[in-house]
Protein backbone atom coordinates (compact mmCIF):
# COMPACT_ATOMS: atom_id res chain seq x y z
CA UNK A 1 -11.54 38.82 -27.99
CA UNK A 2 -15.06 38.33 -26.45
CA UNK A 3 -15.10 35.88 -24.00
CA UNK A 4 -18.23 34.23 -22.08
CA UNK A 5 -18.57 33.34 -18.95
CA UNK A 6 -20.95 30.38 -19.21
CA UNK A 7 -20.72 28.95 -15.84
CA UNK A 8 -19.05 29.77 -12.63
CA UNK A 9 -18.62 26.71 -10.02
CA UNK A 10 -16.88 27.15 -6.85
CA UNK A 11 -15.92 23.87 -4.68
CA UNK A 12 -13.82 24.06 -1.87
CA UNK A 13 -12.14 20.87 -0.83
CA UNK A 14 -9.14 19.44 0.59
CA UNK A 15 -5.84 19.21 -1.57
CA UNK A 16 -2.72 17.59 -1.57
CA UNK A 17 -0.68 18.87 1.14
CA UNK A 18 3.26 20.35 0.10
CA UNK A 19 5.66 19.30 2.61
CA UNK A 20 6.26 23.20 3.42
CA UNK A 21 2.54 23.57 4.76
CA UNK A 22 0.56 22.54 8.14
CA UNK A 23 -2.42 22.30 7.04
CA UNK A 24 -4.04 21.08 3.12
CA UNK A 25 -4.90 23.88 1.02
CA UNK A 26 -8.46 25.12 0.27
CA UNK A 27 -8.87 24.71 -3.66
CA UNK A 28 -11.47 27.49 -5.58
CA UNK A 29 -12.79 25.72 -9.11
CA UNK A 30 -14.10 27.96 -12.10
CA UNK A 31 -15.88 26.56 -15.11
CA UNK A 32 -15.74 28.89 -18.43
CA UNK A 33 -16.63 29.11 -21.92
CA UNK A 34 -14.80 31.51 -24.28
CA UNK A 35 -15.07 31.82 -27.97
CA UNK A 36 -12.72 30.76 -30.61
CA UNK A 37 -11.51 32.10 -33.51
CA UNK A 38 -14.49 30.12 -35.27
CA UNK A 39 -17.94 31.58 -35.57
CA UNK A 40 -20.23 29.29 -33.38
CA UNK A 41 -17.32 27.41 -31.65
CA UNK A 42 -17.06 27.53 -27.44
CA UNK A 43 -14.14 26.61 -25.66
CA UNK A 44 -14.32 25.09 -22.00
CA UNK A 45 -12.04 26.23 -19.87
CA UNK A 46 -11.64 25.07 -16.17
CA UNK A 47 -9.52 27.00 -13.38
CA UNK A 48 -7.64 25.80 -9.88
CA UNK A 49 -6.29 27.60 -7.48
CA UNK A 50 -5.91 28.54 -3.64
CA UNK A 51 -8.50 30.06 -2.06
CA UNK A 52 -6.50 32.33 -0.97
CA UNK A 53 -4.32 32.76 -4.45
CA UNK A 54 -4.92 36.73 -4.98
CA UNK A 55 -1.78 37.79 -6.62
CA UNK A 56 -1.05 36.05 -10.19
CA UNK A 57 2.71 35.16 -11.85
CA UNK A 58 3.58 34.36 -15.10
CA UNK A 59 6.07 31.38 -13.73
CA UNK A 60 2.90 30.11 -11.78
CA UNK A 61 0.42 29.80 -14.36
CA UNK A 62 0.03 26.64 -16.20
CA UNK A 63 -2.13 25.21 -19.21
CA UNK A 64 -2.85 21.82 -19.39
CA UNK A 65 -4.10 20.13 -23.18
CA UNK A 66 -5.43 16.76 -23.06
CA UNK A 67 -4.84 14.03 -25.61
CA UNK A 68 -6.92 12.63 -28.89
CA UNK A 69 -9.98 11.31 -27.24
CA UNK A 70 -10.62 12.10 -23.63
CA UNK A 71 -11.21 15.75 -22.71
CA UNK A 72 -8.57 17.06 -20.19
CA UNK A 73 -11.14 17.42 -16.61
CA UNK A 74 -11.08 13.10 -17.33
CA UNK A 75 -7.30 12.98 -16.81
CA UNK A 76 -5.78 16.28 -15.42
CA UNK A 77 -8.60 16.63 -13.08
CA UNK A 78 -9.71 12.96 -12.25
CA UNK A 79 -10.14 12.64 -8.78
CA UNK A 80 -7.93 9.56 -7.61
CA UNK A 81 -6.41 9.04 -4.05
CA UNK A 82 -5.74 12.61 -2.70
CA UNK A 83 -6.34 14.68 -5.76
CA UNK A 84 -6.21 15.51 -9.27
CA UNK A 85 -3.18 16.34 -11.14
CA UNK A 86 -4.02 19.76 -11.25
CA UNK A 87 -5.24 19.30 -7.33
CA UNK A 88 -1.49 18.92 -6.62
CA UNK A 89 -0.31 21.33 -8.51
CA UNK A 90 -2.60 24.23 -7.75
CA UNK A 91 -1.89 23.15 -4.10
CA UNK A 92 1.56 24.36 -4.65
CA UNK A 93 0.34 27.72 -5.47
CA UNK A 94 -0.18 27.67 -8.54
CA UNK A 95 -3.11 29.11 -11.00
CA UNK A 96 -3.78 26.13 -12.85
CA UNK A 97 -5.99 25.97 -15.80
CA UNK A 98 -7.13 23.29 -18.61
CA UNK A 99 -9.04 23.43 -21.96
CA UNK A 100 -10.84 21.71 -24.18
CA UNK A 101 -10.43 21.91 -27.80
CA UNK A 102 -13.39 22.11 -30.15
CA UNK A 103 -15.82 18.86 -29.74
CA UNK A 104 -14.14 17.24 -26.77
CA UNK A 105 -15.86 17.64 -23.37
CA UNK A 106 -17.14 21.15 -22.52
CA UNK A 107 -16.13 22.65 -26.14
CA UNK A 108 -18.81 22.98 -28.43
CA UNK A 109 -18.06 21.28 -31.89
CA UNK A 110 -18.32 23.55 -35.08
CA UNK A 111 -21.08 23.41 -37.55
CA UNK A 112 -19.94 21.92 -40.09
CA UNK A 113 -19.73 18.36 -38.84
CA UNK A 114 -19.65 16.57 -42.15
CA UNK A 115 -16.08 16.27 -42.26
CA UNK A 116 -13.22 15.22 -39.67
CA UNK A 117 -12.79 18.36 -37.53
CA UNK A 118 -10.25 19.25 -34.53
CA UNK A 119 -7.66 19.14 -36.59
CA UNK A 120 -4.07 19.92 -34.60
CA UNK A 121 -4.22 23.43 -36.79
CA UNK A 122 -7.91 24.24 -35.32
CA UNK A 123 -6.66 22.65 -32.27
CA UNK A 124 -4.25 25.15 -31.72
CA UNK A 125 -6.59 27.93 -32.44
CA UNK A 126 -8.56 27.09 -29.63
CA UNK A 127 -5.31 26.62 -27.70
CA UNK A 128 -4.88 30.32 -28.39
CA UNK A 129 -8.10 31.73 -27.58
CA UNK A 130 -7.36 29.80 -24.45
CA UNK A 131 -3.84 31.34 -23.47
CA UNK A 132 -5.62 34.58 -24.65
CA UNK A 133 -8.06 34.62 -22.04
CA UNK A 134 -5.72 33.59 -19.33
CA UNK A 135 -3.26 36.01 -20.01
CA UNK A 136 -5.47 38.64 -20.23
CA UNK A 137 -7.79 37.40 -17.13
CA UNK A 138 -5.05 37.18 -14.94
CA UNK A 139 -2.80 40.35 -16.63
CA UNK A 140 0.23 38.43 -17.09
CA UNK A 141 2.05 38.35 -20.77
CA UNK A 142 3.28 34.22 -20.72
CA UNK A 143 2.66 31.35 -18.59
CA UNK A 144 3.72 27.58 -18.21
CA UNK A 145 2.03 24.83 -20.76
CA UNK A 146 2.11 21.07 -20.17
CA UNK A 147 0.29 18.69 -22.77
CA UNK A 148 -0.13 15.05 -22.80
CA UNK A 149 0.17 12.93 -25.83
CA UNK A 150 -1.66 14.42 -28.91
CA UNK A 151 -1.76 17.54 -26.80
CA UNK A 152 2.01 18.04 -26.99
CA UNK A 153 1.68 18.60 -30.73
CA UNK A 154 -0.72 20.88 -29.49
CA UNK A 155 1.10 23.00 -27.16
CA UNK A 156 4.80 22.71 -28.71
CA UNK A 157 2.53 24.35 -32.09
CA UNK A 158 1.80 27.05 -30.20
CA UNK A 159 5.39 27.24 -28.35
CA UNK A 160 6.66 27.08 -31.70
CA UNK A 161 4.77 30.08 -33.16
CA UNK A 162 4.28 31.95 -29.60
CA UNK A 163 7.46 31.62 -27.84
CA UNK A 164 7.13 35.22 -26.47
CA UNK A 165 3.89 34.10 -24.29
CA UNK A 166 5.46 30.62 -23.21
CA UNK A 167 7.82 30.67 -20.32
CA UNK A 168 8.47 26.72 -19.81
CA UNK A 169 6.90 23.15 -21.95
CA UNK A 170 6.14 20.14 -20.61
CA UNK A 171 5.67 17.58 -23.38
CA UNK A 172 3.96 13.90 -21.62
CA UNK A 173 4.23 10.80 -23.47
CA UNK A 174 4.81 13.14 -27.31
CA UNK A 175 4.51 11.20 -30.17
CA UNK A 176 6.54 12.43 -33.31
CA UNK A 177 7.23 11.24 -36.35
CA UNK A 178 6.98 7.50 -37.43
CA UNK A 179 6.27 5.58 -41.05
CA UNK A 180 3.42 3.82 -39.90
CA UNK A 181 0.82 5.40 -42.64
CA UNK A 182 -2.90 5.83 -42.26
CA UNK A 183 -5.93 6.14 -43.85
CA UNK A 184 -8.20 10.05 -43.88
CA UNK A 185 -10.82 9.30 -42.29
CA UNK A 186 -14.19 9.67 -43.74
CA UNK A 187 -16.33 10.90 -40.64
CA UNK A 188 -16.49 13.04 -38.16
CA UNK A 189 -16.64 10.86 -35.45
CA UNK A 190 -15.20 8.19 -34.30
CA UNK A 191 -16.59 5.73 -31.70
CA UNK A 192 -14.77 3.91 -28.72
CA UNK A 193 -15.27 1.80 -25.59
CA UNK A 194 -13.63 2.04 -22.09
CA UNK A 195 -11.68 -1.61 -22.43
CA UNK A 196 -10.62 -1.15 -26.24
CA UNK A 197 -9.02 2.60 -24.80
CA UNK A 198 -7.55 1.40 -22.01
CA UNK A 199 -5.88 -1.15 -23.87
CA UNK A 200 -3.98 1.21 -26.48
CA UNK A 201 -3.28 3.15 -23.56
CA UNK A 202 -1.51 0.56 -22.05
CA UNK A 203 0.26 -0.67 -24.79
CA UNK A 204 3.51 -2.04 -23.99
CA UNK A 205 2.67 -3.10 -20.40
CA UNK A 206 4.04 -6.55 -19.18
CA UNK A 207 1.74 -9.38 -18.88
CA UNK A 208 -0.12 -9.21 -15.09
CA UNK A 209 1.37 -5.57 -14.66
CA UNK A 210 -1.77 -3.72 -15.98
CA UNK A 211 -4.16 -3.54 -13.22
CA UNK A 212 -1.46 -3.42 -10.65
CA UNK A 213 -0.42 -0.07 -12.05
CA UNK A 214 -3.98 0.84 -13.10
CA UNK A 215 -6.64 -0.99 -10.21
CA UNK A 216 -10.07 -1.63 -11.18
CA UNK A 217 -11.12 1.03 -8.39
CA UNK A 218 -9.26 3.51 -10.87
CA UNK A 219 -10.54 2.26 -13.79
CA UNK A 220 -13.98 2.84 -12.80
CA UNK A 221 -13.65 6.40 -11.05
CA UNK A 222 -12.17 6.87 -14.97
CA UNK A 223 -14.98 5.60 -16.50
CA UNK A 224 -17.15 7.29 -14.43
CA UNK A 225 -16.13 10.58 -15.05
CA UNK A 226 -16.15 9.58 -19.09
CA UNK A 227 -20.03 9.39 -18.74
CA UNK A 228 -20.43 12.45 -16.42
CA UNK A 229 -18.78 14.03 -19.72
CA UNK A 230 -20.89 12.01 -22.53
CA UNK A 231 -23.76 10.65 -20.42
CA UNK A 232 -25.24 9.87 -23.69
CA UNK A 233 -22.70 7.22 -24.33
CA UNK A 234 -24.83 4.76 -21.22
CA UNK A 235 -27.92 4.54 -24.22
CA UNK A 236 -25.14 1.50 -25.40
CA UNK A 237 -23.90 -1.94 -23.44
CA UNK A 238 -20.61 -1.13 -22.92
CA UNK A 239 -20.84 2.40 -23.19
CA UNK A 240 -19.86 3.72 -26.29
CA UNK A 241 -17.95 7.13 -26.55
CA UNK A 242 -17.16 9.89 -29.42
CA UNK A 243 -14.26 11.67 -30.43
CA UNK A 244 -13.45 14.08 -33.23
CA UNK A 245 -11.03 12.72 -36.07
CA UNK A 246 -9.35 15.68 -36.84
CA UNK A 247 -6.38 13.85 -35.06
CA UNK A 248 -6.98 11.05 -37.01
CA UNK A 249 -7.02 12.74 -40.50
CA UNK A 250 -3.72 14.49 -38.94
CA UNK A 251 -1.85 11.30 -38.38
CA UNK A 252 -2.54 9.97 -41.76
CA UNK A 253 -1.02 13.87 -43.49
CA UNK A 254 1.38 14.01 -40.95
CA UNK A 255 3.20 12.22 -38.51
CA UNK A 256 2.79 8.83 -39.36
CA UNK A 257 3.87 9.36 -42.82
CA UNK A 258 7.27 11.63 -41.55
CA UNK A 259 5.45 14.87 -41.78
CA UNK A 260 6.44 17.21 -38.90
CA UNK A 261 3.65 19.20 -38.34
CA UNK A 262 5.40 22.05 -36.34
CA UNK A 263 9.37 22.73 -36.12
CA UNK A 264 11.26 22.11 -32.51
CA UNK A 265 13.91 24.30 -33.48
CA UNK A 266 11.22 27.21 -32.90
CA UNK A 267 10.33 26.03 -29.70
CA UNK A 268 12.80 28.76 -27.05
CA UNK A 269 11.39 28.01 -23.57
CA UNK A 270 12.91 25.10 -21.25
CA UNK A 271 11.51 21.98 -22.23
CA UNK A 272 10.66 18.46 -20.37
CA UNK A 273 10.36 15.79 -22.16
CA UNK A 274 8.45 12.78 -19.75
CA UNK A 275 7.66 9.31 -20.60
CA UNK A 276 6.22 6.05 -19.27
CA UNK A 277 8.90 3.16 -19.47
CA UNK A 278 6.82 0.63 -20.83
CA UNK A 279 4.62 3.46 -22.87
CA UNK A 280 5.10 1.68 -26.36
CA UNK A 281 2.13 3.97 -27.98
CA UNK A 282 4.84 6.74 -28.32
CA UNK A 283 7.99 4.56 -27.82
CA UNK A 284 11.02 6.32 -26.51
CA UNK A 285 12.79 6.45 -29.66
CA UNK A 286 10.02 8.99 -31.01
CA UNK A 287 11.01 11.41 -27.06
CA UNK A 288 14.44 10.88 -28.52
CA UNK A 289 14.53 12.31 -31.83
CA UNK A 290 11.80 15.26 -30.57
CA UNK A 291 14.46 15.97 -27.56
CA UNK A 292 17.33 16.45 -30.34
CA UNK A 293 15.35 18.85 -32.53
CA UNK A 294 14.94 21.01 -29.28
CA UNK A 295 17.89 23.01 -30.29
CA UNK A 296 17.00 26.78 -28.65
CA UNK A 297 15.43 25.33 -26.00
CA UNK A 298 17.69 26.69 -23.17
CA UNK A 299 16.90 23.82 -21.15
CA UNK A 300 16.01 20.62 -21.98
CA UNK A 301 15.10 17.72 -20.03
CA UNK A 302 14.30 13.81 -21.17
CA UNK A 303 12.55 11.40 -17.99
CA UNK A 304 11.42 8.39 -18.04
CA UNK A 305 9.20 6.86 -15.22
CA UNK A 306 9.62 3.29 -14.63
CA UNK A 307 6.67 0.86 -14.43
CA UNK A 308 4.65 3.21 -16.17
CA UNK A 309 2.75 3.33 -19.54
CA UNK A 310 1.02 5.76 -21.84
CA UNK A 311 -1.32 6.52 -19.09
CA UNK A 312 0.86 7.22 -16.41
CA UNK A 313 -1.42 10.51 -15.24
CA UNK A 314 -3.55 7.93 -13.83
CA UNK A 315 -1.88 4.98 -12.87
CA UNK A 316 0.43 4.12 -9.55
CA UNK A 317 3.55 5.93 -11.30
CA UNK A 318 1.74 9.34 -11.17
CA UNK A 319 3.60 10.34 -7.90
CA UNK A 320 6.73 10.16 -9.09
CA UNK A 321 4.99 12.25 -12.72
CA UNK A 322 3.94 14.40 -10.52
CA UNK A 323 7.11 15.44 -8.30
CA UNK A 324 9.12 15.79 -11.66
CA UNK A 325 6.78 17.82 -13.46
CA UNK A 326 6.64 20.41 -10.59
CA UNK A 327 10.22 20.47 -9.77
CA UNK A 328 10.55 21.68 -13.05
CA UNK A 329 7.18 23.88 -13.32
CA UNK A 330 9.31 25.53 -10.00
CA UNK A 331 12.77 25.73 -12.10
CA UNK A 332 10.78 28.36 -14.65
């Protein structure tokens, strides 16, 4: 596959600091493009890891997939008290990467725009080209995926049809199947403010609980790195972002009308299963009935994090997301 390097950045800057070491650990960032499987179409790729990271492992590599509308440097890599998400875990000496799928963030959209587009199919494409160029970047012939809401249909696709270059799934907040119908979208786009997102996010959170678990100090370091992304979205009062509907057009074929869109029973790498307690946007009864179809998974996890919603990545309960994820990340 021809890949493009499109941009190199390297920041050094202080991470989280593992119990095991003295001193916080100097983080190297890497900003790349590669191309899909579709003419025209650029995939952004960002990589962290230790300074001093030379040697590369298959059980310390991880891909990270975002969710339906925000690109995955927004959440994964969004800056809040002593780090990122990938911060901590490339801290921990691991080679941590995330991607964009086509039309979110750094990705280039396709052509053809008249249409919804990013589809989960064309989202795992890009998915692929992504493991693609990891695996043969770093020389390794699997490595660790987490993805975070729509992204888990993502990544358990690709576990599901790749299990030979997956070697452990972590599925955040996964929504499955439900009989809540939906309507194909007619464009490509689709159009959202800050507040309105936030809000579906957060669905399910008690009354008076959502900025305690989400402070406005957080909420604009979010929003902040939303416009550093779409900076074209300030031209409207609020801001007004874009997303593809591919996802969209997906829910209405698919999942919300009892379609599975990949099979569990494929999926043969040790799986975790996390969820917010008070995420009601993929309630826990959808975790449960994914969790049961995870038959040759060889180990298989279901967590729930209290006082936490949809969002958790961002909100006070990301400690506690954070310390489970790599406990198991460390298992693989």
């Amino acid at each position: 596959m021809k890949r493009l390097l499109s941009s190199l950045l390297v920041l050094l800057s202080a991470a989280w600091l593992p119990a095991s070491a003295k001193e916080p650990r100097q983080l190297v960032t890497q900003d790349y493009h590669v191309a899909s499987a579709t003419p025209g179409v650029q995939i952004f790729l960002r990589n962290k890891r230790a300074k001093d990271l030379m040697t590369f492992d298959a059980s310390r590599t991880v891909l990270y997939v975002h969710g339906s509308t925000q690109p995955s440097e927004t959440v994964f890599d969004l800056a809040l008290g002593q780090g990122s998400w990938a911060d901590y875990i490339a801290s921990h000496g691991y080679d941590v990467w995330l991607v964009d799928v086509r039309g979110y963030g750094g990705s280039t959209p396709p052509t053809d725009q008249s249409k919804p587009f990013a589809t989960t199919r064309e989202a795992v494409e890009d998915f692929g080209a992504a493991v693609d160029h990891v695996l043969a970047q770093r020389k390794i012939s699997k490595l660790q995926l987490i993805g975070w809401s729509w992204g888990t249909l993502i990544a358990g696709s690709y576990a599901a049809a790749q299990p030979q270059h997956v070697g452990g799934l972590v599925l955040l907040a996964p929504p499955w199947l439900s009989s809540s119908g939906g309507k194909i979208p007619e464009a490509a786009w689709q159009e959202w403010i800050v507040d309105a997102a936030l809000k579906r996010l957060q669905t399910g959170v008690p009354n008076g609980q959502a900025e305690a678990i989400f402070p406005p100090a957080s909420k604009k370091i979010w929003e902040q790195a939303l416009l550093s992304v779409q900076p074209a979205a300030n031209a409207h009062n609020p801001p007004r972002f874009r997303s593809p509907t591919g996802v969209v057009a997906d829910g209405a074929e698919y999942w919300s009308v009892n379609k599975a869109i990949y099979d569990p029973g494929k999926i043969s790498a040790p799986t975790l299963i996390i969820r917010g307690e008070w995420d009601e946007l993929t309630p826990l009864s959808q975790s449960q009935a994914l969790f049961a179809l995870l038959r040759n998974a060889p180990v298989r996890h279901l967590i729930e994090i209290p006082r936490a919603t949809h969002f958790v990545e961002v909100e006070t309960g990301r400690d506690v997301l954070f310390r489970e994820v790599q406990s198991f990340l460390d298992r693989n």
